[in-house]
PDB file of N, CA and C in Angstrom:
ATOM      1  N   UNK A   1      -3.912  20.595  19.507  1.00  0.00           N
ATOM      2  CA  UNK A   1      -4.879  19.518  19.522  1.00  0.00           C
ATOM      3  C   UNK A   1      -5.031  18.886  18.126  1.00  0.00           C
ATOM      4  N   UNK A   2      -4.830  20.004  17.133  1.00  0.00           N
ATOM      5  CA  UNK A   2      -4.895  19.425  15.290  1.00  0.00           C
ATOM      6  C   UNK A   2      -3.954  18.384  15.328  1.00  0.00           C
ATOM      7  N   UNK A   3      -2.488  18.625  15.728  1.00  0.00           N
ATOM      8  CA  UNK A   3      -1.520  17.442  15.563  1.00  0.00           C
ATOM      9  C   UNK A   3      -1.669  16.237  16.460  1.00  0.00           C
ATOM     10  N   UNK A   4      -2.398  15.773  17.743  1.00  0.00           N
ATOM     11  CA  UNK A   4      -2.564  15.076  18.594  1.00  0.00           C
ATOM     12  C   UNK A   4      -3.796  14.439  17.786  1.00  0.00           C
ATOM     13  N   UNK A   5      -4.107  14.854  17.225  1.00  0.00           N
ATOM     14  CA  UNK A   5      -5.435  13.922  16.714  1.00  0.00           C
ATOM     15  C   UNK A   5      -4.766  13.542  15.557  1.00  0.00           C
ATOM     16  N   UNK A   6      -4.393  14.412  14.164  1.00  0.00           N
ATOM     17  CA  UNK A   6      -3.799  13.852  13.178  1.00  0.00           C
ATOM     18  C   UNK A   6      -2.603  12.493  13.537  1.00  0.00           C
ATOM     19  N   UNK A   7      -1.820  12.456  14.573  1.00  0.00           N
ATOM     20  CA  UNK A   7      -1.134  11.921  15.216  1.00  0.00           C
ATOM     21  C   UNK A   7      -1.871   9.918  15.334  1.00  0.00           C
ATOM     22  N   UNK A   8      -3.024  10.416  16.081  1.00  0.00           N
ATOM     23  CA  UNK A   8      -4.093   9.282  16.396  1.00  0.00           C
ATOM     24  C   UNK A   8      -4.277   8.946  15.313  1.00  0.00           C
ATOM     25  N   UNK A   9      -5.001   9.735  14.479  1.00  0.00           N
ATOM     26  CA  UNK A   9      -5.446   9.078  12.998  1.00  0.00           C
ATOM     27  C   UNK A   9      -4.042   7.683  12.284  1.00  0.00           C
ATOM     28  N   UNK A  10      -3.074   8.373  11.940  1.00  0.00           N
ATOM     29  CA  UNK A  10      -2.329   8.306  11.622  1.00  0.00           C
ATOM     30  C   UNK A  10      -1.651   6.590  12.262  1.00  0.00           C
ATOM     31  N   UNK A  11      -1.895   6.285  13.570  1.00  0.00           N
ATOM     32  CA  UNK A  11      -1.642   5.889  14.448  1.00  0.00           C
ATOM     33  C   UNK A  11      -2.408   4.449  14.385  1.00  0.00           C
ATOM     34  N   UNK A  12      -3.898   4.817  14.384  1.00  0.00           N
ATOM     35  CA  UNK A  12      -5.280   4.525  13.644  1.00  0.00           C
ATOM     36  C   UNK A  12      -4.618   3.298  12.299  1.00  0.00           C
ATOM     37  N   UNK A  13      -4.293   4.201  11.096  1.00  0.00           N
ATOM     38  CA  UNK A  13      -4.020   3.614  10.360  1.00  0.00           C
ATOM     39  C   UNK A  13      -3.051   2.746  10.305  1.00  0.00           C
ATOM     40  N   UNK A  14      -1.839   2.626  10.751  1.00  0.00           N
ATOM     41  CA  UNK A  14      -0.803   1.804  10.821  1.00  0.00           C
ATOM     42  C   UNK A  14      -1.659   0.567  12.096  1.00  0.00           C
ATOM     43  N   UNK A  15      -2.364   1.198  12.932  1.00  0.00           N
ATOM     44  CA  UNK A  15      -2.772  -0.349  13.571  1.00  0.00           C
ATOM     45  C   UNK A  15      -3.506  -0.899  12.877  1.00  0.00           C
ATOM     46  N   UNK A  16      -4.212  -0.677  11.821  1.00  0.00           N
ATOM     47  CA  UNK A  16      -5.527  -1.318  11.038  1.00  0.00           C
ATOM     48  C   UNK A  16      -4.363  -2.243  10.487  1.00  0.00           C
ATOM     49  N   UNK A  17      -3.143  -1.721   9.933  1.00  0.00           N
ATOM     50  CA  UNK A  17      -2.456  -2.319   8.403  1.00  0.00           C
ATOM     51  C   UNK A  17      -1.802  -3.326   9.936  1.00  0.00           C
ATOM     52  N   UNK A  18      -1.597  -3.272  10.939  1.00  0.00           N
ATOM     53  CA  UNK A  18      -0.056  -3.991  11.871  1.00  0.00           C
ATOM     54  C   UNK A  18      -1.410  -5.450  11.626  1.00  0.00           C
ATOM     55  N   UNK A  19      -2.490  -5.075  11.869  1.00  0.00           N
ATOM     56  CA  UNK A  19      -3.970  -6.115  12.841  1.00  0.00           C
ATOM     57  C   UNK A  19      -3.575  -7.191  11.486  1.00  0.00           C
ATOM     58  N   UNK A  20      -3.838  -6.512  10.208  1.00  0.00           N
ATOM     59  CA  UNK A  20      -3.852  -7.120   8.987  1.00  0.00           C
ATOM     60  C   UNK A  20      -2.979  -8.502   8.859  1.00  0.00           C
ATOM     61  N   UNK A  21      -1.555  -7.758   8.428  1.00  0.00           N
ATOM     62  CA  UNK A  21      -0.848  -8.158   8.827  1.00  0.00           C
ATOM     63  C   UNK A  21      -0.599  -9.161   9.664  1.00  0.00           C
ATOM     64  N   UNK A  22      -1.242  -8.766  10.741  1.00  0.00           N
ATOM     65  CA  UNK A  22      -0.853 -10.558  11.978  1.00  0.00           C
ATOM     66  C   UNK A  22      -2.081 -11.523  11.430  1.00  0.00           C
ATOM     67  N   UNK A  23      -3.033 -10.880  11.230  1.00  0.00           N
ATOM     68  CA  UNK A  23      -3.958 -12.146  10.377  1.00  0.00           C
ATOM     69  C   UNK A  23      -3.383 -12.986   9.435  1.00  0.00           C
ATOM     70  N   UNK A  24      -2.668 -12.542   8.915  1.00  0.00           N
ATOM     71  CA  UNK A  24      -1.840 -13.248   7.261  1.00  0.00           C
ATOM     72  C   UNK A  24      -1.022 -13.774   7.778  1.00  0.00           C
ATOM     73  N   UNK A  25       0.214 -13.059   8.364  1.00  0.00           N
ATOM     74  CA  UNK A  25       1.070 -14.092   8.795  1.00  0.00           C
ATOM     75  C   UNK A  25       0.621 -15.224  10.218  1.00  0.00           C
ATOM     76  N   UNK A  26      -0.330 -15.245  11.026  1.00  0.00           N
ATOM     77  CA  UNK A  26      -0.344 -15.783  11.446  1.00  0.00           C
ATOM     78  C   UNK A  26      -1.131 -17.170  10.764  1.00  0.00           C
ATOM     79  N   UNK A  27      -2.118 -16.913   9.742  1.00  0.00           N
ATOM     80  CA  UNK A  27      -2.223 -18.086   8.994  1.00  0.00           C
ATOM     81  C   UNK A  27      -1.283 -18.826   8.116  1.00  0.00           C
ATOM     82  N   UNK A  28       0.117 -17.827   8.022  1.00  0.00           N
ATOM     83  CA  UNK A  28       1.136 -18.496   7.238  1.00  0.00           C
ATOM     84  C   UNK A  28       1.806 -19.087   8.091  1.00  0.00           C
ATOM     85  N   UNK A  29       2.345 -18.509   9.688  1.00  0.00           N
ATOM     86  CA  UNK A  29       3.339 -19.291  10.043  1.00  0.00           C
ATOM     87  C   UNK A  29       2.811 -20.657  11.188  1.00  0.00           C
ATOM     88  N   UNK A  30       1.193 -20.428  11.304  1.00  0.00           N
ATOM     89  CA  UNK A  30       0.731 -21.625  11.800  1.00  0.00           C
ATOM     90  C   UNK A  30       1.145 -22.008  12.882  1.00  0.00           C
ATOM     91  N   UNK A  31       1.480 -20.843  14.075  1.00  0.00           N
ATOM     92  CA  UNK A  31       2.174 -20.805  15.244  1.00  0.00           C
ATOM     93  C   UNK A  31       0.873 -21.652  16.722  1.00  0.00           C
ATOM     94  N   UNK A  32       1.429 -22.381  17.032  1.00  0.00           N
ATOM     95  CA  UNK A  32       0.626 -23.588  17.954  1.00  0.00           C
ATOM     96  C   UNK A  32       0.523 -22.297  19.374  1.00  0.00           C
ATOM     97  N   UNK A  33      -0.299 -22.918  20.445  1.00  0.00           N
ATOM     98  CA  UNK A  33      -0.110 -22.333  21.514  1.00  0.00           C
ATOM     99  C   UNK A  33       1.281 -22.429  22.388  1.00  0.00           C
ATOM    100  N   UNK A  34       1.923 -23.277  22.259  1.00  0.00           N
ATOM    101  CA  UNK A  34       3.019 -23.141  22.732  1.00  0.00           C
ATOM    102  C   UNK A  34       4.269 -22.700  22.416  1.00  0.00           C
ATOM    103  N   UNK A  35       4.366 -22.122  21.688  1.00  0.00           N
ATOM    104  CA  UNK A  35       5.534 -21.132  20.945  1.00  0.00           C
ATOM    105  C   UNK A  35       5.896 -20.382  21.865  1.00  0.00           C
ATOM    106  N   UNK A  36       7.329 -20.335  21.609  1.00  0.00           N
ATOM    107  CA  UNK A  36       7.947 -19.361  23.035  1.00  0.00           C
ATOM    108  C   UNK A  36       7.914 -18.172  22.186  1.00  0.00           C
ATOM    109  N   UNK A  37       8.191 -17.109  22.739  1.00  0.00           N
ATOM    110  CA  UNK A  37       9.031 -15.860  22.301  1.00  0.00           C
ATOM    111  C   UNK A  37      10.354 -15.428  22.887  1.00  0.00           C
ATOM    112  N   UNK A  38      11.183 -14.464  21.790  1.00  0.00           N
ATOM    113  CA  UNK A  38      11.973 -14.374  22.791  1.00  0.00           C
ATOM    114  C   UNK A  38      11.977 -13.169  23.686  1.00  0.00           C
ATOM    115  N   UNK A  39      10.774 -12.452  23.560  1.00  0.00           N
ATOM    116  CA  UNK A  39      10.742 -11.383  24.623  1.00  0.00           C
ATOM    117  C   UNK A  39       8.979 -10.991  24.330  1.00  0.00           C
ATOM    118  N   UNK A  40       8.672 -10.704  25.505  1.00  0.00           N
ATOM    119  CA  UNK A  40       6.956 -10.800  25.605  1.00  0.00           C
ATOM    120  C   UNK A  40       7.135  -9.126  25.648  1.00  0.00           C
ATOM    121  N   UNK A  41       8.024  -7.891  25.686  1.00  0.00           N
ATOM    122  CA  UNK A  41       7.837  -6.352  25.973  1.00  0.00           C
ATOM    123  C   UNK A  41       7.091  -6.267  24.428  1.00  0.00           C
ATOM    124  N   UNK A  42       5.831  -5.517  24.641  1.00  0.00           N
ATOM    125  CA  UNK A  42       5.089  -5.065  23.706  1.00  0.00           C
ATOM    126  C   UNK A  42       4.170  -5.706  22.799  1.00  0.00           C
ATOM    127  N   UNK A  43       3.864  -6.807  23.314  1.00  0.00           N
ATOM    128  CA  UNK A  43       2.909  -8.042  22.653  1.00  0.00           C
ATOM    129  C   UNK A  43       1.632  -7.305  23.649  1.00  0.00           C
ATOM    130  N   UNK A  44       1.708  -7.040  24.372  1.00  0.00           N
ATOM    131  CA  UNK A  44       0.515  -6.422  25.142  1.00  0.00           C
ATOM    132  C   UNK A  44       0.300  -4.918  25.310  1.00  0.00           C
ATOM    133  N   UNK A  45      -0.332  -4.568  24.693  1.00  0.00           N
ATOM    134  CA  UNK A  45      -0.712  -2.795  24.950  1.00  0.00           C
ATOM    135  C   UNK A  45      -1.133  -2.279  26.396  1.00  0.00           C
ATOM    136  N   UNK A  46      -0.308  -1.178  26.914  1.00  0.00           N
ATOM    137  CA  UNK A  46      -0.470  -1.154  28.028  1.00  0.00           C
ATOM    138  C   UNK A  46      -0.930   0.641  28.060  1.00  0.00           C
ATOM    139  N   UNK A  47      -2.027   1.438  28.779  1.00  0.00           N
ATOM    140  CA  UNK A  47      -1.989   2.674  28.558  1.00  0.00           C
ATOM    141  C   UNK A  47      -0.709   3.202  29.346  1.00  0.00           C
ATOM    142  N   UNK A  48      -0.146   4.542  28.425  1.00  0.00           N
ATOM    143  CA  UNK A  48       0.653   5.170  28.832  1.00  0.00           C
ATOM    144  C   UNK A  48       0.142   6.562  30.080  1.00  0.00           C
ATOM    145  N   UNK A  49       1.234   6.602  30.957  1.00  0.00           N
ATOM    146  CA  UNK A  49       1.243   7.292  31.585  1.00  0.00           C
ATOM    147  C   UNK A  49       0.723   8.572  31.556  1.00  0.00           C
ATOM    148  N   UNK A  50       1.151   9.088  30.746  1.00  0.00           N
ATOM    149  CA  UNK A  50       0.638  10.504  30.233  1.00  0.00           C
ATOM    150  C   UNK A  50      -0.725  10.527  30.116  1.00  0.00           C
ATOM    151  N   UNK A  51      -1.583   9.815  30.061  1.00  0.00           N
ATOM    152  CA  UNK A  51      -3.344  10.118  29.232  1.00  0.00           C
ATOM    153  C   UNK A  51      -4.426  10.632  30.003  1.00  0.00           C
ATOM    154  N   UNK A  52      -3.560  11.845  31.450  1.00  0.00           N
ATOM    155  CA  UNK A  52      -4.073  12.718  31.730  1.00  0.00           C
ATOM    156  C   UNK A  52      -4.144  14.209  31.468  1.00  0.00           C
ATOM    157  N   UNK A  53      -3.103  14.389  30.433  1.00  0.00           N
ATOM    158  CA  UNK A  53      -3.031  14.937  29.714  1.00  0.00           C
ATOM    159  C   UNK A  53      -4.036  15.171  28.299  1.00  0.00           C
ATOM    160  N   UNK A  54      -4.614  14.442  28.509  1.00  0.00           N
ATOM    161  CA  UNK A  54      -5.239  14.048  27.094  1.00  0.00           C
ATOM    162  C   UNK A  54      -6.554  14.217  26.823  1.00  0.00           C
ATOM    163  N   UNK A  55      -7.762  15.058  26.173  1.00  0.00           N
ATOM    164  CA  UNK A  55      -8.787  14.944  26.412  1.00  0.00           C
ATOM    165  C   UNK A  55     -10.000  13.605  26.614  1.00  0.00           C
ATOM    166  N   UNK A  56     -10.909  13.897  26.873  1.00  0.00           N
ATOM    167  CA  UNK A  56     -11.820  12.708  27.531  1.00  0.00           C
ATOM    168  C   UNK A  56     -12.419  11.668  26.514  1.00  0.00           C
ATOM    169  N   UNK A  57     -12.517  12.876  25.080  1.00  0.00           N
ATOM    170  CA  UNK A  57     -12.809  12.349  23.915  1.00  0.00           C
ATOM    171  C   UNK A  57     -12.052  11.559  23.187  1.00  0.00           C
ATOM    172  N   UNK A  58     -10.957  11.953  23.579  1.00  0.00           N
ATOM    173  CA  UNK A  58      -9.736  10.933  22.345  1.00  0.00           C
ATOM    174  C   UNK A  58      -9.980  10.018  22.943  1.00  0.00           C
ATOM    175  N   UNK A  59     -10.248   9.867  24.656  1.00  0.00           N
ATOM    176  CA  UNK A  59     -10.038   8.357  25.250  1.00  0.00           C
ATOM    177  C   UNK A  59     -10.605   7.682  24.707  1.00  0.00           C
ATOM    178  N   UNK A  60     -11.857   8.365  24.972  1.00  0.00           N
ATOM    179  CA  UNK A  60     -13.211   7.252  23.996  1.00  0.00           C
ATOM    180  C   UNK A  60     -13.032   6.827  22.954  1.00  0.00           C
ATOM    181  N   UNK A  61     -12.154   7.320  21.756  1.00  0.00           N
ATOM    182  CA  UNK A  61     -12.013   7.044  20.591  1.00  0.00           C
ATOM    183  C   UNK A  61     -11.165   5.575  20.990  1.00  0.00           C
ATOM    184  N   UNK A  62      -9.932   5.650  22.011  1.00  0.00           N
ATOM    185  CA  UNK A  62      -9.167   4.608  21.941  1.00  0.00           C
ATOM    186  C   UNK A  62      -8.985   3.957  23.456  1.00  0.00           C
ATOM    187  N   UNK A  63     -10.768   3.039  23.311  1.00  0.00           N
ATOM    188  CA  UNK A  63     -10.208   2.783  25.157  1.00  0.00           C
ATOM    189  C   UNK A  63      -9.546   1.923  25.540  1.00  0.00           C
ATOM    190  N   UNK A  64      -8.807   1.319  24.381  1.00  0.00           N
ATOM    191  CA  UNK A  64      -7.815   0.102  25.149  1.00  0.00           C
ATOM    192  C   UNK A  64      -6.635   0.259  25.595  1.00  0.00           C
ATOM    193  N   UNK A  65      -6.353   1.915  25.416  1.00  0.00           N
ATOM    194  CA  UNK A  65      -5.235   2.644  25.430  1.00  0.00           C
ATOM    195  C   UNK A  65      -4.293   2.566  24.192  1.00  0.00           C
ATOM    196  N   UNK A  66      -3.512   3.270  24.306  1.00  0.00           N
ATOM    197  CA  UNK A  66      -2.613   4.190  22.907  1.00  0.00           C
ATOM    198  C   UNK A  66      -1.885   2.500  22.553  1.00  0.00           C
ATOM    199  N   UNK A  67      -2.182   3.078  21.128  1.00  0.00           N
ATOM    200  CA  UNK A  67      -1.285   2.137  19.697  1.00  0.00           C
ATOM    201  C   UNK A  67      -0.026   2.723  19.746  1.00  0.00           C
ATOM    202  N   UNK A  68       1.548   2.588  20.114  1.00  0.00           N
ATOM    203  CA  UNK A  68       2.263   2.820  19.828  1.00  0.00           C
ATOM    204  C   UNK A  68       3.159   2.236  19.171  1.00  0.00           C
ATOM    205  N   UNK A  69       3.223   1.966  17.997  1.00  0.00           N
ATOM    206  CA  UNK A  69       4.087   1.487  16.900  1.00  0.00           C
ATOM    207  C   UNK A  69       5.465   1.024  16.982  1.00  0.00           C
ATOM    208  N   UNK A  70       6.510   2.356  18.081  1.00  0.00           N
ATOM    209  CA  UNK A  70       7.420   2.077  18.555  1.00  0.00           C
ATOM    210  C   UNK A  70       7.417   0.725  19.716  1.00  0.00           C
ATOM    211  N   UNK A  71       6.841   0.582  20.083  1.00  0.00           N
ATOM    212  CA  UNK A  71       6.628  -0.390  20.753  1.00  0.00           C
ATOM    213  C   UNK A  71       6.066  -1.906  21.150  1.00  0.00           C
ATOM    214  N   UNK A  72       5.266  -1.821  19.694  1.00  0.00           N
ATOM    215  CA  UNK A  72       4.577  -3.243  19.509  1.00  0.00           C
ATOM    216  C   UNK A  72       5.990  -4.470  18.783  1.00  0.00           C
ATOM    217  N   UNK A  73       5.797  -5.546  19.399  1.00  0.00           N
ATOM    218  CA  UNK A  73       6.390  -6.499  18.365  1.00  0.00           C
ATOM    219  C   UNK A  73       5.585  -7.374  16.992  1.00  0.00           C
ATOM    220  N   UNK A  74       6.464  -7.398  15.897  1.00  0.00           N
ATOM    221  CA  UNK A  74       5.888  -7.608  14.837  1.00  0.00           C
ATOM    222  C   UNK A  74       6.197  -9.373  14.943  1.00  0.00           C
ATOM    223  N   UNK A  75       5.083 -10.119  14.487  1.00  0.00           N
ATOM    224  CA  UNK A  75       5.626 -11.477  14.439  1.00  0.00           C
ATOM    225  C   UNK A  75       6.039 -11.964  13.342  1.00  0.00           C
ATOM    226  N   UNK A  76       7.397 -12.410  13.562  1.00  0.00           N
ATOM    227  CA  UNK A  76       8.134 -12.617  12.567  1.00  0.00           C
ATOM    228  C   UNK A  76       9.245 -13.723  13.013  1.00  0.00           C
ATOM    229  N   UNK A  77       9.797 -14.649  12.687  1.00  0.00           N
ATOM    230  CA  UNK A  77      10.712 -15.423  12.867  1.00  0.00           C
ATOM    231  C   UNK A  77      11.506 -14.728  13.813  1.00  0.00           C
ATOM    232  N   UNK A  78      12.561 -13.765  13.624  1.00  0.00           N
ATOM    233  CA  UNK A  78      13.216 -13.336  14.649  1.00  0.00           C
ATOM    234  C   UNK A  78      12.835 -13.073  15.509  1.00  0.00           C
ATOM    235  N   UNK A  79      11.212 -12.736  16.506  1.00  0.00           N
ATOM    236  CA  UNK A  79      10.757 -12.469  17.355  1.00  0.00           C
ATOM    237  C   UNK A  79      10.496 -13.870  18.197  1.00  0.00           C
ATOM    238  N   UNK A  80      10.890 -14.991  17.689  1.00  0.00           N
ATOM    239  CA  UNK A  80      10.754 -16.337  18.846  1.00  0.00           C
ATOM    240  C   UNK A  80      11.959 -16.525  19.214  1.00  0.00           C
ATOM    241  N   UNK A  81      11.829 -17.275  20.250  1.00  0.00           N
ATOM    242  CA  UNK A  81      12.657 -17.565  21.274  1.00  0.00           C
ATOM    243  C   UNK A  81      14.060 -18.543  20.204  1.00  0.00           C
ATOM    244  N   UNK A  82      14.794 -18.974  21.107  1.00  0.00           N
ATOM    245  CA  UNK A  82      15.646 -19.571  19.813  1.00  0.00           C
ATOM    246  C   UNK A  82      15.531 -21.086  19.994  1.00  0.00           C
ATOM    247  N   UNK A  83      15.323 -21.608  19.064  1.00  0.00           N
ATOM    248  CA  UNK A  83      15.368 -23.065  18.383  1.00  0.00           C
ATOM    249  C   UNK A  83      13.486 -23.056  18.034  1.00  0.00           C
ATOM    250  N   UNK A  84      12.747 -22.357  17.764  1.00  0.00           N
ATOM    251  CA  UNK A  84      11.115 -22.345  17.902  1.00  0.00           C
ATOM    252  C   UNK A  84      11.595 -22.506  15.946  1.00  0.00           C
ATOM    253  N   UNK A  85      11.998 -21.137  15.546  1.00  0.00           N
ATOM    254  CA  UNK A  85      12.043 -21.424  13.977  1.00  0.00           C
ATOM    255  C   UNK A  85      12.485 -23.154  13.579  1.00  0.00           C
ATOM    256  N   UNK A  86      12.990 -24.003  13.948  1.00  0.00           N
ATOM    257  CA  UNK A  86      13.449 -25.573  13.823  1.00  0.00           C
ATOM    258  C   UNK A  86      12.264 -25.981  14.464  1.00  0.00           C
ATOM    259  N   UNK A  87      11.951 -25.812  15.759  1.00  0.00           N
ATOM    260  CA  UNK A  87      10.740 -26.978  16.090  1.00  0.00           C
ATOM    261  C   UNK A  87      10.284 -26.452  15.014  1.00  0.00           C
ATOM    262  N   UNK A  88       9.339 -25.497  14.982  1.00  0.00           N
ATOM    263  CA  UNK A  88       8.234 -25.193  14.198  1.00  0.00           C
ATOM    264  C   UNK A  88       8.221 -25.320  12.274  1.00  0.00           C
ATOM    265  N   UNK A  89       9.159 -25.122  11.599  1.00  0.00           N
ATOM    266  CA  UNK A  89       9.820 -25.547  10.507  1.00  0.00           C
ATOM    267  C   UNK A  89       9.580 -24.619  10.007  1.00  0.00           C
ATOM    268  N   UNK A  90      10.016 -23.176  10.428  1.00  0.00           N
ATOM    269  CA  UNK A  90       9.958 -21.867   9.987  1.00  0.00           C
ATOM    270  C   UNK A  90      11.330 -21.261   8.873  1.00  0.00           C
ATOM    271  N   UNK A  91      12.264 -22.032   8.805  1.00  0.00           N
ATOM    272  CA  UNK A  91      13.597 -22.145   8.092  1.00  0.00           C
ATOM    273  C   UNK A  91      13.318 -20.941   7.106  1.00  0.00           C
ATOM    274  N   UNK A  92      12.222 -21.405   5.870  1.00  0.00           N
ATOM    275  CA  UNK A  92      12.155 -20.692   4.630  1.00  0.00           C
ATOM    276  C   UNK A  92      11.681 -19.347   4.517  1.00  0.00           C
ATOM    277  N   UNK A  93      10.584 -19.332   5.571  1.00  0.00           N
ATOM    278  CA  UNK A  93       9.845 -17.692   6.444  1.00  0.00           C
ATOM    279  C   UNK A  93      11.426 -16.972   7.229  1.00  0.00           C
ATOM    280  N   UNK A  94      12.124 -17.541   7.846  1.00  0.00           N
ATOM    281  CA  UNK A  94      13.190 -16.942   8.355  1.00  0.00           C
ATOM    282  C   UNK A  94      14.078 -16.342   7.061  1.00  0.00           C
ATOM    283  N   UNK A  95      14.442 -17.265   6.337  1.00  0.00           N
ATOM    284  CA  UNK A  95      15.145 -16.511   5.157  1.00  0.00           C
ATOM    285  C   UNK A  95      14.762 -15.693   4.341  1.00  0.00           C
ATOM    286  N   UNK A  96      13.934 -15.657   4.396  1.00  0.00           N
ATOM    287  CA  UNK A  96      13.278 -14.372   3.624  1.00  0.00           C
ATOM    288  C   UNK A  96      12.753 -13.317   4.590  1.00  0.00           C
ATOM    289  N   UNK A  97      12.933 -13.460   5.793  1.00  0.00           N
ATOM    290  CA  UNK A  97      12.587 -12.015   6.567  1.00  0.00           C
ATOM    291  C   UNK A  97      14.117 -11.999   6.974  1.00  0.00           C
ATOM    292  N   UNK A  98      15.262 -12.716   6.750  1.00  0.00           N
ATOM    293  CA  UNK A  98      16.500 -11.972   6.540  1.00  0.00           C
ATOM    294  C   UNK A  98      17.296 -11.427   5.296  1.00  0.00           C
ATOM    295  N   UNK A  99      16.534 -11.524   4.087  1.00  0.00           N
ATOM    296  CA  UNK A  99      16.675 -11.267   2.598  1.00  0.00           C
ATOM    297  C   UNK A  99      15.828  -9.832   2.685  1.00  0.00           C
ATOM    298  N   UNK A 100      15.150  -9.416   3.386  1.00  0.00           N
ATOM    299  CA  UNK A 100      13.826  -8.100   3.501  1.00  0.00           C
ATOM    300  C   UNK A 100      14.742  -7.466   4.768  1.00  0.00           C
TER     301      UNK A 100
END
């Protein structure tokens, strides 16, 4: 149960820094409502199967269901659909998240 919680914590923290993160870049890349992507798997948190396994308390800690890291998409130029970086005039944000 020590590692299932350290686990959460841990888990915890990387979603605080992912939340951050989309705040900033989303005021940098100034993405309209109509922006495609090129794949919607993991833009939405979905609870996992398993979280009967799991005590009643952790739920409470996380009721929107589990942060999994492996699975979220990060927004970033390569995550839109293709020709969105040109509409949108993302060119210079693209080159530098292919220079990183």
């Amino acid at each position: 149960m020590a590692q299932k919680n350290d686990l959460l914590d841990r888990q915890r923290k990387l979603e605080a820094r992912i939340s951050a993160y989309e705040h900033r870049i989303s005021d940098i890349m100034k993405l309209d409502d109509e922006t495609l992507w090129s794949t919607e798997v993991g833009k939405h948190r979905e609870i996992d199967s398993e979280l009967a396994d799991v005590s009643d308390d952790i739920l409470a800690r996380y009721p929107e269901g589990w942060f999994t890291p492996e699975r979220e998409n990060i927004t970033l130029p390569s995550a839109l659909a293709p020709g969105e970086i040109e509409r949108q005039s993302l060119q210079s944000i693209a080159l530098i998240e292919a220079e990183l």
